[in-house]
Protein backbone atom coordinates (compact mmCIF):
# COMPACT_ATOMS: atom_id res chain seq x y z
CA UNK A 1 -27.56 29.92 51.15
CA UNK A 2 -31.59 30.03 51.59
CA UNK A 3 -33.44 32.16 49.43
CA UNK A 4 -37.07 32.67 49.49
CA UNK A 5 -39.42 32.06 46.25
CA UNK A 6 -42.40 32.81 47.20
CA UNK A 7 -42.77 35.50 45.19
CA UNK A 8 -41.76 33.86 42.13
CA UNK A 9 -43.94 30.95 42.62
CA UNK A 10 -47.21 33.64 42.66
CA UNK A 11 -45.65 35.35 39.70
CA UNK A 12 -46.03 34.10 35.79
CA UNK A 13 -44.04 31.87 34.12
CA UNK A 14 -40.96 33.30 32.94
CA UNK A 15 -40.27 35.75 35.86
CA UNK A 16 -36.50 35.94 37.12
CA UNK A 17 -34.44 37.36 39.94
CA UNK A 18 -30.72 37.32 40.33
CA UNK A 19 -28.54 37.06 43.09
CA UNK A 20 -24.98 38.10 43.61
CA UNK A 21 -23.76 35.93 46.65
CA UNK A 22 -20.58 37.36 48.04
CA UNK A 23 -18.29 34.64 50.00
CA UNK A 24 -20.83 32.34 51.34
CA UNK A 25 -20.09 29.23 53.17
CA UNK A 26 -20.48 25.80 51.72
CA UNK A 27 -19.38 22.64 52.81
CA UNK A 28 -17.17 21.31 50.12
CA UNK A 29 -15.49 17.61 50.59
CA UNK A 30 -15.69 17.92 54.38
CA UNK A 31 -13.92 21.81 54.26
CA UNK A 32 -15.67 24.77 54.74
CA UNK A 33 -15.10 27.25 51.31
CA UNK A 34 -15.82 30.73 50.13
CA UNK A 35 -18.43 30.84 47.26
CA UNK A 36 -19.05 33.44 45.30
CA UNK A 37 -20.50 34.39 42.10
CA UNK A 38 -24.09 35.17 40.58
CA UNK A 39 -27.24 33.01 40.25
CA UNK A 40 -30.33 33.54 38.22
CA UNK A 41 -33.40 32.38 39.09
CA UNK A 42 -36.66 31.47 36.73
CA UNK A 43 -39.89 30.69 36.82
CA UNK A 44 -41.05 27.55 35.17
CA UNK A 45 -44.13 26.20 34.81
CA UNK A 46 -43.51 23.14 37.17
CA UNK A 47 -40.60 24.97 39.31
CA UNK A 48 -37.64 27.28 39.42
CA UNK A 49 -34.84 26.89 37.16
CA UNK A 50 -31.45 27.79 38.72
CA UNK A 51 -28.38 28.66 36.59
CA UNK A 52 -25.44 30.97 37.09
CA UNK A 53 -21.18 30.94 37.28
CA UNK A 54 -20.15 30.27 40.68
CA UNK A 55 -16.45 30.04 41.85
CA UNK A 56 -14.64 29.16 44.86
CA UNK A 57 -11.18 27.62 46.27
CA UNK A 58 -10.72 23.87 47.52
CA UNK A 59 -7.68 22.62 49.47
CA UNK A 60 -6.42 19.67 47.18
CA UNK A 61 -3.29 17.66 47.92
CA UNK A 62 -1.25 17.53 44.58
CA UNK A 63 -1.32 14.00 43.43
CA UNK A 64 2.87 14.24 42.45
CA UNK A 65 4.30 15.80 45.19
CA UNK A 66 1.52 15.27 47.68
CA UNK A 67 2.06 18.93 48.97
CA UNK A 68 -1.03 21.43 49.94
CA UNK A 69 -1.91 23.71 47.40
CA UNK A 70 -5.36 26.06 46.76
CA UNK A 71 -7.30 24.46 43.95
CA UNK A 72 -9.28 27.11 42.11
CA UNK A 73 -12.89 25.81 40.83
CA UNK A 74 -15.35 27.35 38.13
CA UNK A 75 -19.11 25.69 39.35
CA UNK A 76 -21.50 26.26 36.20
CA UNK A 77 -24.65 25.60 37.55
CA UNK A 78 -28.37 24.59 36.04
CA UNK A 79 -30.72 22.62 38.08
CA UNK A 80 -34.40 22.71 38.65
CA UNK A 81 -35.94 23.48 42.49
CA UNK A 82 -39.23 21.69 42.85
CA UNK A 83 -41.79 23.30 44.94
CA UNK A 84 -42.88 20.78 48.17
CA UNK A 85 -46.38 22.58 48.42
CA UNK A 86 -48.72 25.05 46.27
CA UNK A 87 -47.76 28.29 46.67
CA UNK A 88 -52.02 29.46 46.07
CA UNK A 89 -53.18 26.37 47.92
CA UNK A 90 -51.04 25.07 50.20
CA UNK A 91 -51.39 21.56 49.30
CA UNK A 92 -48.82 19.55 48.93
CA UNK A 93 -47.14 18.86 45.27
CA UNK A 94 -45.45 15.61 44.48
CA UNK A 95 -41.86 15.13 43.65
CA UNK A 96 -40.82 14.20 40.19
CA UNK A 97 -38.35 12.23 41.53
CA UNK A 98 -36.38 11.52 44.61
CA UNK A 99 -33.11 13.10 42.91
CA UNK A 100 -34.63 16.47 42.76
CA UNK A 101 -33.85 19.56 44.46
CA UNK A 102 -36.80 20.64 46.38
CA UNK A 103 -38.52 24.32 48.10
CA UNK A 104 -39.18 23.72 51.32
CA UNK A 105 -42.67 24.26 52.86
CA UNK A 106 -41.26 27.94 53.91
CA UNK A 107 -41.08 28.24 50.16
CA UNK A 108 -36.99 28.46 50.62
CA UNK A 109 -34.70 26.74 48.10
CA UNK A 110 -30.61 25.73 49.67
CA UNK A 111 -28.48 26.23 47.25
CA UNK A 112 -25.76 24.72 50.00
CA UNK A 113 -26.40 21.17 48.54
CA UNK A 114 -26.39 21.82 44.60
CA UNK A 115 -23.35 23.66 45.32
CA UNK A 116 -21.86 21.04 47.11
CA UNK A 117 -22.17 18.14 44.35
CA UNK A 118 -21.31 20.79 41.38
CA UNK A 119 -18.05 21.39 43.28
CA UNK A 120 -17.10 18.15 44.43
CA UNK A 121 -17.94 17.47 40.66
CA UNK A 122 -15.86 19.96 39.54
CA UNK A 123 -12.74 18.72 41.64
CA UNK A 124 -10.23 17.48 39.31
CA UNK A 125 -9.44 13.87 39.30
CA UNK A 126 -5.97 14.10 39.00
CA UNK A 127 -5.02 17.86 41.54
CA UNK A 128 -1.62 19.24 40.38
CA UNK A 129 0.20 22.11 42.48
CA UNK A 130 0.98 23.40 38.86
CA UNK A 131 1.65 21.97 35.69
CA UNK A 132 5.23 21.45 35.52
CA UNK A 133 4.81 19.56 38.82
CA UNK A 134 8.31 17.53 38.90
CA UNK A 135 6.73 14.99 41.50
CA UNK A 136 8.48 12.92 44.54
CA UNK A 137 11.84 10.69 44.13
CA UNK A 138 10.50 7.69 43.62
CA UNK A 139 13.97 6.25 46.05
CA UNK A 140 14.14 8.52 48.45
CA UNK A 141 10.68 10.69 48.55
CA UNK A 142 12.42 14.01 47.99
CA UNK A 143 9.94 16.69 46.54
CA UNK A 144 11.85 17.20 43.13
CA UNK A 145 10.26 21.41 42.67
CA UNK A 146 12.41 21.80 46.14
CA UNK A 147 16.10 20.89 43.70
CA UNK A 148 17.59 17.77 42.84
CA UNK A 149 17.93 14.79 45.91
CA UNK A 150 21.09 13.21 46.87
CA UNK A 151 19.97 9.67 44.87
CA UNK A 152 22.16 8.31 42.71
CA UNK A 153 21.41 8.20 39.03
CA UNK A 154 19.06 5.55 38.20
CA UNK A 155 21.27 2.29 36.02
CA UNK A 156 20.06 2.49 32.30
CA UNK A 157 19.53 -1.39 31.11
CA UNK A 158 22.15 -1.94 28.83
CA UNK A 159 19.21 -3.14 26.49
CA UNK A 160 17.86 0.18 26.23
CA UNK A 161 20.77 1.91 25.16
CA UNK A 162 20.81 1.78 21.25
CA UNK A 163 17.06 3.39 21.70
CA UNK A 164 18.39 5.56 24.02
CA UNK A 165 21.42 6.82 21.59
CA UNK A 166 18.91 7.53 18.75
CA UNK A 167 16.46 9.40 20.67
CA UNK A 168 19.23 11.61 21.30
CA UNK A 169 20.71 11.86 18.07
CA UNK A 170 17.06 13.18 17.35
CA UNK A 171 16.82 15.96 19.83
CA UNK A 172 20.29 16.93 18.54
CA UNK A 173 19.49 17.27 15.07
CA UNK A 174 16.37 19.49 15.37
């Protein structure tokens, strides 16, 4: 998503815009995703501050039962947009640093790449289908949500079993 600033750059410090975007298409962990949402924009006195509530829908594998599900992610964004040359001038401007999100010479900021790392940030590390996610057998590989597998049931070591006992005198007593 491009937008041009050029207007904003010539205007005083403290001018805004917003932007709705409306299912755009950003490259999120080598998938292509809707984003959508609303952005404002600001004029600062060294560059255009970018913040806004953006949301969209990755494709995560659930990390207990490994099957496909549609993560949903909230992207809060706020990052700074240097400008590459002066907007009265046309020199060019010097970048604070290298990490920086930068205007283009077309005085155009991409919002495709801050987008990109605030998702990919916002992926959890740990993706679960949903929260009561029973998980695989750990014998067989059976996806446990799908009913019970055919395993047998797992030998308790006889060591265990006086714990065992008075955990379950405790669940029966409450």
């Amino acid at each position: 998503m491009r937008i041009n600033v050029a207007q904003l750059l010539k205007g005083s410090v403290g001018g805004t815009r917003t932007y709705e975007l409306d299912e755009v298409d950003v490259t999120v962990d080598g998938q292509e995703s809707k984003v959508w949402g609303k952005v404002n924009l600001m004029r600062t006195s060294r560059s255009i501050l970018v913040t806004g509530t953006l949301h969209t829908e990755v494709k995560c594998d659930c990390s207990r039962c490994l099957a496909a599900f549609s993560c949903p992610l909230t992207l809060n964004i706020e990052d700074e947009f240097f400008p590459t040359i002066d907007i009265i001038t046309g020199t060019r401007l010097p970048m604070p640093d290298t990490t920086s999100f930068s205007i283009d010479e077309h005085n155009e900021l991409d919002l495709a790449e801050a987008i990109r790392q605030y998702a990919i940030m916002a992926l959890p590390m740990k993706p679960l289908c949903r929260e009561t996610c029973a998980g695989l057998c750990p014998t067989c590989g059976h996806n446990l949500n799908e009913g019970e597998c055919e395993c047998p049931p797992e030998r308790i070591d006889p060591r265990w079993l006086q714990l065992l006992e008075k955990v379950n005198e405790r669940k029966g007593t409450k």
